[in-house]
PDB file of N, CA and C in Angstrom:
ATOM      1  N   UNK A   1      98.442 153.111 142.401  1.00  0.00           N
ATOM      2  CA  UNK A   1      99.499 152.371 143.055  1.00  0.00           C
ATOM      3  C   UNK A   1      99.121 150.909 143.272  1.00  0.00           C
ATOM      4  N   UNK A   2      98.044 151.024 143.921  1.00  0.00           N
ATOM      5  CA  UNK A   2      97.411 149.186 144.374  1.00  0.00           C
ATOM      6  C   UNK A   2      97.813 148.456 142.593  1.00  0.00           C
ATOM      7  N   UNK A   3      96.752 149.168 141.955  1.00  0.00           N
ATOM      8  CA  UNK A   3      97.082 148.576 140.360  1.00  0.00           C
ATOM      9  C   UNK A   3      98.451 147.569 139.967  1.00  0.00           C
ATOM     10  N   UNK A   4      99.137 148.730 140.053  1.00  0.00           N
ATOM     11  CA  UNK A   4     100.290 148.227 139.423  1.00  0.00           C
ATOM     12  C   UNK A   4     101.424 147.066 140.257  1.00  0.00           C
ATOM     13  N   UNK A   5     100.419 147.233 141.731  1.00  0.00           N
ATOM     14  CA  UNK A   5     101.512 146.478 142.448  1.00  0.00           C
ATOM     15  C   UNK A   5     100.803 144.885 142.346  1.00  0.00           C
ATOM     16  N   UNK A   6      99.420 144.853 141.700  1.00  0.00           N
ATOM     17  CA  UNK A   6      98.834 143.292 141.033  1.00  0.00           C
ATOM     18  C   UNK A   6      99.507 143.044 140.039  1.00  0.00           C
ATOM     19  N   UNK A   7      99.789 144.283 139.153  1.00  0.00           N
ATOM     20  CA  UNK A   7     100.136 143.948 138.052  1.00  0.00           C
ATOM     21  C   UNK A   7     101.307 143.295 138.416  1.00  0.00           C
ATOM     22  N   UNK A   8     102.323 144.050 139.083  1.00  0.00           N
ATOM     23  CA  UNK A   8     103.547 143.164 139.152  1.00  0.00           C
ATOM     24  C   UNK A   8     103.382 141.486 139.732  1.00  0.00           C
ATOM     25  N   UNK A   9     102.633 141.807 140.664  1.00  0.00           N
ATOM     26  CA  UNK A   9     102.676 140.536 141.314  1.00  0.00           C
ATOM     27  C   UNK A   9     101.682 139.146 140.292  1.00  0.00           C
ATOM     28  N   UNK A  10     100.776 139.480 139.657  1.00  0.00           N
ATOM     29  CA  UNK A  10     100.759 138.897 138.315  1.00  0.00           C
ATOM     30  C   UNK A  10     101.678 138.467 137.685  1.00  0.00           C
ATOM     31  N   UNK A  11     102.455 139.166 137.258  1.00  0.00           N
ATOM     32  CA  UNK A  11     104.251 139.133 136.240  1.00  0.00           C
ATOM     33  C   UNK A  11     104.659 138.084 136.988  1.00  0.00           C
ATOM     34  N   UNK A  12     104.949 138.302 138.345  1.00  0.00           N
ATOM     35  CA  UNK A  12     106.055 137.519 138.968  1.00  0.00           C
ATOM     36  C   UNK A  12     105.132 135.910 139.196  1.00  0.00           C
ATOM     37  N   UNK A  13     104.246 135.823 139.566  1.00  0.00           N
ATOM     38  CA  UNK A  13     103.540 134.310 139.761  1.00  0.00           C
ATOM     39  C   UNK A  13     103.314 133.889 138.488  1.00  0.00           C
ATOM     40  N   UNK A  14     102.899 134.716 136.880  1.00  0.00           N
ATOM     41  CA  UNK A  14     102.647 134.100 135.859  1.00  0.00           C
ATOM     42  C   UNK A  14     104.350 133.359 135.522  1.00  0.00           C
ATOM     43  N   UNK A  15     105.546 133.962 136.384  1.00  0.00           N
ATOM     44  CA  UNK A  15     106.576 133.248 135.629  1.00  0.00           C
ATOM     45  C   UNK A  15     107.054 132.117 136.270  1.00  0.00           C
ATOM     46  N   UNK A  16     106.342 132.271 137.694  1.00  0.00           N
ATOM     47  CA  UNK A  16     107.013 131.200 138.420  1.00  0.00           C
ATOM     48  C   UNK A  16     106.054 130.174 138.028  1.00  0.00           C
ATOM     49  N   UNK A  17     104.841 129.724 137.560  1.00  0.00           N
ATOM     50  CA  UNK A  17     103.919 129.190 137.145  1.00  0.00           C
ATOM     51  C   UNK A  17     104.131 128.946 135.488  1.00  0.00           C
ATOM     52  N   UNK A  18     105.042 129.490 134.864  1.00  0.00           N
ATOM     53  CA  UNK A  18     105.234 128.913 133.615  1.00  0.00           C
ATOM     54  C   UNK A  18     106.870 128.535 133.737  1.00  0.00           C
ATOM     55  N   UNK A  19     107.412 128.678 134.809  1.00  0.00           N
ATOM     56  CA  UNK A  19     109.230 127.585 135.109  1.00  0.00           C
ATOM     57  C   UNK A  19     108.515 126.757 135.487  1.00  0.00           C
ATOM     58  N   UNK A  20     107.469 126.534 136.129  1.00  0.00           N
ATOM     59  CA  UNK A  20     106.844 124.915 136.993  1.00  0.00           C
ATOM     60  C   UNK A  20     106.418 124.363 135.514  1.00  0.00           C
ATOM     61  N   UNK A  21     106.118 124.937 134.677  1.00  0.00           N
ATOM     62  CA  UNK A  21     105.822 124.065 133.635  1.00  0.00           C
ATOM     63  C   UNK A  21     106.665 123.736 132.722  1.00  0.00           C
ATOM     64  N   UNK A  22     107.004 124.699 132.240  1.00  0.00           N
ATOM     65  CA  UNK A  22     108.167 124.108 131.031  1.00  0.00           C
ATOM     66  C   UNK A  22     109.648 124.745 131.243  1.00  0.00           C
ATOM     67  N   UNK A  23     110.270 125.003 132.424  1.00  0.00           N
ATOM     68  CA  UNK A  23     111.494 125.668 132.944  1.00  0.00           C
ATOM     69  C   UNK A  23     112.538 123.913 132.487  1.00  0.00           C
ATOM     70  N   UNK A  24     113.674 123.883 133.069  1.00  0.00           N
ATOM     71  CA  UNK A  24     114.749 122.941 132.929  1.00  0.00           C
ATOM     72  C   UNK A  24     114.318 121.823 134.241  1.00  0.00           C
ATOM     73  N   UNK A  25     113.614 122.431 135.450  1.00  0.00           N
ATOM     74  CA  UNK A  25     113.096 121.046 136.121  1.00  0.00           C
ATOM     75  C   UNK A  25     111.751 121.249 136.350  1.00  0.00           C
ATOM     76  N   UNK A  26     111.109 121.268 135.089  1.00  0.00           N
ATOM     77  CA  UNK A  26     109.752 121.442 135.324  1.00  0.00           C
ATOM     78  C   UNK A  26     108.786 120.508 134.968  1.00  0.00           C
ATOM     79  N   UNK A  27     107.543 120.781 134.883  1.00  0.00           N
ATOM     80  CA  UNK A  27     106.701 118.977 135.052  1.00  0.00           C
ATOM     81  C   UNK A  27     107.656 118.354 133.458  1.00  0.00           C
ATOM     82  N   UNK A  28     107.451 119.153 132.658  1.00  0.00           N
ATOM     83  CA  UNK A  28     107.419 118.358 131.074  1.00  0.00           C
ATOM     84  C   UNK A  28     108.847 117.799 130.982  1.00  0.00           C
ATOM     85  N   UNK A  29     109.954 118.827 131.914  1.00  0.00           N
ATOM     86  CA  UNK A  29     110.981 117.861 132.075  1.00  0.00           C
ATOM     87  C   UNK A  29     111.123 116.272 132.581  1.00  0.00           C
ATOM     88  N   UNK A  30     109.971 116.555 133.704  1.00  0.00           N
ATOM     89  CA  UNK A  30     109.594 115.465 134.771  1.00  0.00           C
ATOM     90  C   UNK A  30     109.376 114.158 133.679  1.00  0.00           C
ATOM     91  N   UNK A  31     108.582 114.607 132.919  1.00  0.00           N
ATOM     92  CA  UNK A  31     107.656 113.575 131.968  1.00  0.00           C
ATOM     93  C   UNK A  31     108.769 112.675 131.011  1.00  0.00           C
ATOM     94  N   UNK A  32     109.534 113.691 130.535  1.00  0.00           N
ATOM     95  CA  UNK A  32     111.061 113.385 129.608  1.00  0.00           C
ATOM     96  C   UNK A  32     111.973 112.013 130.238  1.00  0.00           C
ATOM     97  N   UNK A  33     112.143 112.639 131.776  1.00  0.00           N
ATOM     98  CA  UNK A  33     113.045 111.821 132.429  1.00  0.00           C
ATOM     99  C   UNK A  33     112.193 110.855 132.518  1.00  0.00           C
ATOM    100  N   UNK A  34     110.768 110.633 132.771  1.00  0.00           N
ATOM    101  CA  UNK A  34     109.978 109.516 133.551  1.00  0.00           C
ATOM    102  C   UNK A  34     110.153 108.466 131.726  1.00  0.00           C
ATOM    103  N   UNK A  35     110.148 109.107 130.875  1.00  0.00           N
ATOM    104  CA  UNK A  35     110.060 108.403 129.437  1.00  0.00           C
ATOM    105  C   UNK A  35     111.340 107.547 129.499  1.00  0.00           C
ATOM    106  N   UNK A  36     112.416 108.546 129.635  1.00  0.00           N
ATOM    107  CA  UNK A  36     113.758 107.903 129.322  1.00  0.00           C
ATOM    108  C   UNK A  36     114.629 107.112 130.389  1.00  0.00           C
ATOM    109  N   UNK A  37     113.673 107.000 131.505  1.00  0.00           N
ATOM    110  CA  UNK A  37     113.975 105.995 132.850  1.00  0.00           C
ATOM    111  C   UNK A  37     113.057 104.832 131.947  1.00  0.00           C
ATOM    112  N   UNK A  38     112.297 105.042 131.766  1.00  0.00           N
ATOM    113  CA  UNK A  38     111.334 103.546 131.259  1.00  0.00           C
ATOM    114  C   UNK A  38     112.065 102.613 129.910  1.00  0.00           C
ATOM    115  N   UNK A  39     112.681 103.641 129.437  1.00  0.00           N
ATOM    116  CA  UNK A  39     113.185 102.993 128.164  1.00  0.00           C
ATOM    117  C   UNK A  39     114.552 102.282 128.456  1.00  0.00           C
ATOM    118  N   UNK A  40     115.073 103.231 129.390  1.00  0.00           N
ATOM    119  CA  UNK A  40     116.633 102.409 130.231  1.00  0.00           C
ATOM    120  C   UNK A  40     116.141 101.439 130.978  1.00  0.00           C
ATOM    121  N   UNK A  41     114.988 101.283 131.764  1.00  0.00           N
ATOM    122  CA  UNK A  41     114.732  99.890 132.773  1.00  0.00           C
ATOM    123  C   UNK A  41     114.524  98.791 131.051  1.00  0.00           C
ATOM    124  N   UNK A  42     113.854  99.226 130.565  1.00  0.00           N
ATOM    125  CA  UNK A  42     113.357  97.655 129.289  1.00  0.00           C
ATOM    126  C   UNK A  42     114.795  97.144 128.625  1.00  0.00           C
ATOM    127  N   UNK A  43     115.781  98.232 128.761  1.00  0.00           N
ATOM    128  CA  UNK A  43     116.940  97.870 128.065  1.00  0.00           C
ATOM    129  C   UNK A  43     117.651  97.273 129.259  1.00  0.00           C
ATOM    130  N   UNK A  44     117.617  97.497 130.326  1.00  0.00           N
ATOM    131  CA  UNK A  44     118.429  96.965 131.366  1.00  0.00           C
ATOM    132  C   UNK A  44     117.883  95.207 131.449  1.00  0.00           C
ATOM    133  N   UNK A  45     116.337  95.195 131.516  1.00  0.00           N
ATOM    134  CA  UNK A  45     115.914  93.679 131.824  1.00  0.00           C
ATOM    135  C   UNK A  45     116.549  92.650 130.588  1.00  0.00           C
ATOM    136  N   UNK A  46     116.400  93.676 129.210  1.00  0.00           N
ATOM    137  CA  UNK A  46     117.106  92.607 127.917  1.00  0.00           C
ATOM    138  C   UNK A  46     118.379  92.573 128.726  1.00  0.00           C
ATOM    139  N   UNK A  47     119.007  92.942 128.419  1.00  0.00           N
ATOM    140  CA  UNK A  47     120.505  93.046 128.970  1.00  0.00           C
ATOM    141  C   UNK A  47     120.685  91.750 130.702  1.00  0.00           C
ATOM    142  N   UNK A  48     119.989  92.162 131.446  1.00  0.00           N
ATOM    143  CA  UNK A  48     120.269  90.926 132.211  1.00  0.00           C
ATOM    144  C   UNK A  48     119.991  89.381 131.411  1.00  0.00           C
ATOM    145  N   UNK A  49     118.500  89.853 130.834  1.00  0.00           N
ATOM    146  CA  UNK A  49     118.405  88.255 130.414  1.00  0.00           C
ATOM    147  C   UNK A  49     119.360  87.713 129.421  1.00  0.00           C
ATOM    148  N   UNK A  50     119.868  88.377 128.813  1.00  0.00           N
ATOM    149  CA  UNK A  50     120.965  88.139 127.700  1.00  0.00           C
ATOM    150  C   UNK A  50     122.156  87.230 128.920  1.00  0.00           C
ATOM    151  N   UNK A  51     122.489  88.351 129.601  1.00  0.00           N
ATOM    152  CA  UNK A  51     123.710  87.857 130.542  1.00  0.00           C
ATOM    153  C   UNK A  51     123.604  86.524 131.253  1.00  0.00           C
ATOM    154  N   UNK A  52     121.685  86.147 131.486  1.00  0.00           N
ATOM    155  CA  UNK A  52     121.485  84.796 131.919  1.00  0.00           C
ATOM    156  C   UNK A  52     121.718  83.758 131.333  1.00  0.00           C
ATOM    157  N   UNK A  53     121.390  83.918 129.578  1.00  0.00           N
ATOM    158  CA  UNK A  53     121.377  83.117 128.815  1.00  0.00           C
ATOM    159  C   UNK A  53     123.025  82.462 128.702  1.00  0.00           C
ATOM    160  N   UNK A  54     123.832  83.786 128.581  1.00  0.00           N
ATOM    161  CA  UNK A  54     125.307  83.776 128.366  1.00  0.00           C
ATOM    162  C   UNK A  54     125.826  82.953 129.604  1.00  0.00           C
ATOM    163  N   UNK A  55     125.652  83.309 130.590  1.00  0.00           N
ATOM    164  CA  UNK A  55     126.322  82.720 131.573  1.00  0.00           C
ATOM    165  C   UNK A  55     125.814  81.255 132.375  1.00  0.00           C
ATOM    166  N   UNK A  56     124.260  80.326 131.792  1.00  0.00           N
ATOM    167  CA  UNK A  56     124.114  79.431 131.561  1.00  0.00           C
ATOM    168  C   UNK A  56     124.997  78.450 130.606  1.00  0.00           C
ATOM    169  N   UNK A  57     125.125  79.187 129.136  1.00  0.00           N
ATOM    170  CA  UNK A  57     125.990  78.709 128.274  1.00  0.00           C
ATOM    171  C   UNK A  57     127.927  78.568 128.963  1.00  0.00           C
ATOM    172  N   UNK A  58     128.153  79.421 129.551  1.00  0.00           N
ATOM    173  CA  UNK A  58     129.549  79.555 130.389  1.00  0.00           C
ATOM    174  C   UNK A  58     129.260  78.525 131.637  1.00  0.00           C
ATOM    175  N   UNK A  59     128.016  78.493 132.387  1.00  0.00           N
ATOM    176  CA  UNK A  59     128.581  77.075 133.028  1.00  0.00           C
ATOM    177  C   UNK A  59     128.667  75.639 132.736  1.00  0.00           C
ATOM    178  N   UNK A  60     127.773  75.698 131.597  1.00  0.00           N
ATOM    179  CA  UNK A  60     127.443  74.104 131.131  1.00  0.00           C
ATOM    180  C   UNK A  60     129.369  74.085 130.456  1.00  0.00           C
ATOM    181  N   UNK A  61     129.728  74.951 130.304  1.00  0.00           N
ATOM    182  CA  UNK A  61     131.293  74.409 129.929  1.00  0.00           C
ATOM    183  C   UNK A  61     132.469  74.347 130.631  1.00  0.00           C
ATOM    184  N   UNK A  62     131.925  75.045 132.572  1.00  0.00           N
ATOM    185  CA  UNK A  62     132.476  74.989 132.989  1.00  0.00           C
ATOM    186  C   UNK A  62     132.767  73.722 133.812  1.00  0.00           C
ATOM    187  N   UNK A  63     131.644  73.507 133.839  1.00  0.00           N
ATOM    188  CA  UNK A  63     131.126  72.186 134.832  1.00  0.00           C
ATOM    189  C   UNK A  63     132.024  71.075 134.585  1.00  0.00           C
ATOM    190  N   UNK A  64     131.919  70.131 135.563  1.00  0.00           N
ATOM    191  CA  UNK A  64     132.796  68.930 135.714  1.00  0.00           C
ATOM    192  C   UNK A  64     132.608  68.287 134.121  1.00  0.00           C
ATOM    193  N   UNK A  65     131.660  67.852 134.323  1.00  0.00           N
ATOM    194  CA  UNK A  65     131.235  67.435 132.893  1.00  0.00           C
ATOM    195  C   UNK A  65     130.102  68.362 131.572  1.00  0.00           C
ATOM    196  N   UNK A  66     131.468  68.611 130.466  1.00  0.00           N
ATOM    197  CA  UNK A  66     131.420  69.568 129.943  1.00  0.00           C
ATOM    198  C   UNK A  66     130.116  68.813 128.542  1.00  0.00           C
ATOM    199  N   UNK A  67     129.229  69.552 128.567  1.00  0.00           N
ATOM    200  CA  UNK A  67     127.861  69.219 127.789  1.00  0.00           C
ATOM    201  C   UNK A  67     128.369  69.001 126.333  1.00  0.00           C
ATOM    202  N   UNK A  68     128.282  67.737 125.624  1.00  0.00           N
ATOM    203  CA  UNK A  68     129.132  67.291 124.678  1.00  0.00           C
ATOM    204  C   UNK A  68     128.870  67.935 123.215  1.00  0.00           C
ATOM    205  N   UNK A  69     127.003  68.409 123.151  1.00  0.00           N
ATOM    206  CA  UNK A  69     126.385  68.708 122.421  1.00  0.00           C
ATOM    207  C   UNK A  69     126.974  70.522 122.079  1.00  0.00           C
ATOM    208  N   UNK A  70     127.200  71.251 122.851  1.00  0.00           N
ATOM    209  CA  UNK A  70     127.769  72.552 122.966  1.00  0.00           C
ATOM    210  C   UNK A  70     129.547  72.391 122.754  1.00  0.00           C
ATOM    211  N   UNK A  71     130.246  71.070 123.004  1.00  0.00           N
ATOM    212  CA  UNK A  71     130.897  71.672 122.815  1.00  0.00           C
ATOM    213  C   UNK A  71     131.691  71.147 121.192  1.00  0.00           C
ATOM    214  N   UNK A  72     130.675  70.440 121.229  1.00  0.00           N
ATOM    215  CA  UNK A  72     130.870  69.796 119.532  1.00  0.00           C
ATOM    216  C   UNK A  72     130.274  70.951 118.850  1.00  0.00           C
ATOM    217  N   UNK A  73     129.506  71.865 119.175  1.00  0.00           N
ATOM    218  CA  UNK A  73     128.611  72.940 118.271  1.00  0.00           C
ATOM    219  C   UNK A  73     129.979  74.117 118.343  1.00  0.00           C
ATOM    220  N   UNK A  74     130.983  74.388 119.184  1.00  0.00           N
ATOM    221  CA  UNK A  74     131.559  75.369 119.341  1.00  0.00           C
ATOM    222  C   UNK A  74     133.345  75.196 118.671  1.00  0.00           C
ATOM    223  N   UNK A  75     133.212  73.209 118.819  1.00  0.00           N
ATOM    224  CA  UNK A  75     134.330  73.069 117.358  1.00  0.00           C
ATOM    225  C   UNK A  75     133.996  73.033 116.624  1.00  0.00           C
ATOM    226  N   UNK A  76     133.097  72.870 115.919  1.00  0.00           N
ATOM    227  CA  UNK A  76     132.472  72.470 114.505  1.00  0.00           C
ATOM    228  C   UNK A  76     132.798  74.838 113.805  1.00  0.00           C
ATOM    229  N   UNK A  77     132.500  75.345 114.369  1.00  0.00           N
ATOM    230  CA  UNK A  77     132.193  76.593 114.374  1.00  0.00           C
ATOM    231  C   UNK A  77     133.540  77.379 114.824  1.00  0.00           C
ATOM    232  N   UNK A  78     134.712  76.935 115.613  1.00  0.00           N
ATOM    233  CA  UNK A  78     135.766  77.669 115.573  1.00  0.00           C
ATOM    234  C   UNK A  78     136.798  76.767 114.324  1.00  0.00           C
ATOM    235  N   UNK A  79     136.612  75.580 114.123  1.00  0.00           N
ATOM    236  CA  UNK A  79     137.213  74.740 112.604  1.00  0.00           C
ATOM    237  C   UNK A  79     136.644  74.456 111.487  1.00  0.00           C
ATOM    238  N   UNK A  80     135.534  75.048 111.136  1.00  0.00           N
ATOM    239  CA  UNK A  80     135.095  75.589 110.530  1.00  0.00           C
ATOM    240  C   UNK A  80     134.584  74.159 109.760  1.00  0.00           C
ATOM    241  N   UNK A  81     134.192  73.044 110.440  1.00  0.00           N
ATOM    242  CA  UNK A  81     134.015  72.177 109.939  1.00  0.00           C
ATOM    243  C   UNK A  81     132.028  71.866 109.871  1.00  0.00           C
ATOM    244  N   UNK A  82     132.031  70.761 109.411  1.00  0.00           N
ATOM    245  CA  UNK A  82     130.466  70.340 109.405  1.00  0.00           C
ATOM    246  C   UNK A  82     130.879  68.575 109.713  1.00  0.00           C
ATOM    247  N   UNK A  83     129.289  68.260 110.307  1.00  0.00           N
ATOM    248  CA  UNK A  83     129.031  67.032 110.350  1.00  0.00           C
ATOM    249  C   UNK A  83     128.451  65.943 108.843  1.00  0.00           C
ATOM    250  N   UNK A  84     128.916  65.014 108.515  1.00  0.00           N
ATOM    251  CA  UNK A  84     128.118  64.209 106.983  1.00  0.00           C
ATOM    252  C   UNK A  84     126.776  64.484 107.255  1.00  0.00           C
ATOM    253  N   UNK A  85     126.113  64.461 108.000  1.00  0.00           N
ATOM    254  CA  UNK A  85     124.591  64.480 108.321  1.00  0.00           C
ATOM    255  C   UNK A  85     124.235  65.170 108.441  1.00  0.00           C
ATOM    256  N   UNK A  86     124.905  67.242 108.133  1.00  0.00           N
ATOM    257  CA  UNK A  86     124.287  68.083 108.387  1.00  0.00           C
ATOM    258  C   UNK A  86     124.418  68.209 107.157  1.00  0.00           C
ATOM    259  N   UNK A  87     122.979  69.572 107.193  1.00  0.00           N
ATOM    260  CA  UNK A  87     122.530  70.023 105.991  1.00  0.00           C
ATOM    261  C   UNK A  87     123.064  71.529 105.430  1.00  0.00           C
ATOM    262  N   UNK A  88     123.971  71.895 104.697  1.00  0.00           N
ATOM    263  CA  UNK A  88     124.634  73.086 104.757  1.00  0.00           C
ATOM    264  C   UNK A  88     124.182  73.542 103.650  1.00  0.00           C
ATOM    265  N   UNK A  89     123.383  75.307 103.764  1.00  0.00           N
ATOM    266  CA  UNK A  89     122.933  75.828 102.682  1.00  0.00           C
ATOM    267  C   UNK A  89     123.776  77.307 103.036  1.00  0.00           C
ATOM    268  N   UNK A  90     124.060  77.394 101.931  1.00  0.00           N
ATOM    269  CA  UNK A  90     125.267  78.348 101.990  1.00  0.00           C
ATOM    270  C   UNK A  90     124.502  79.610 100.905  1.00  0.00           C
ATOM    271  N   UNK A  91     124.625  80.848 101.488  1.00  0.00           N
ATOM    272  CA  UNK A  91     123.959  81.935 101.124  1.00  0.00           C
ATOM    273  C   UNK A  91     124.848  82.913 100.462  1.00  0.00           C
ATOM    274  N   UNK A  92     124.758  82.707  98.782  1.00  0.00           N
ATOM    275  CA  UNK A  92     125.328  83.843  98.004  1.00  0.00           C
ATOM    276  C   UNK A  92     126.206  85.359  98.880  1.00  0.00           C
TER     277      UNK A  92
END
């Protein structure tokens, strides 16, 4: 009787001791999420700095005085024009 009642109780801790390991919230899950939180924070910091860059470029055109150099770069590029002094190499 004693026997079999280790044995069971063996069974039952070897399973709760292998859900702590590889069950649906178990360490290796732990490890998964800790991977794919790290890879979403590096994509989140590009992503702000992008939005800094962008929204530097959005005030220099908002501003009283609109930066002449940006906004000659942004007609030249919606009229599809060029300056005599630029150098245009045009790619097959």
């Amino acid at each position: 009787m004693p026997l079999g009642l280790y044995a069971v109780s063996a069974l039952v801790v070897g399973y709760f001791v292998h859900q702590a390991e590889s069950g649906n919230r178990g360490l290796e899950a732990k490890r998964a999420l800790k991977i794919q939180a790290y890879g979403l924070k590096q994509e989140l910091t590009a992503a702000k700095a992008d939005r800094a860059i962008w929204e530097h470029r959005v005030a220099l055109l908002r501003s009283d005085q609109i930066d002449r150099d940006l906004l000659e770069e942004r007609a030249r590029i919606v009229l599809g024009r060029v300056h005599a002094n630029d150098v245009v190499i045009i790619n097959p």
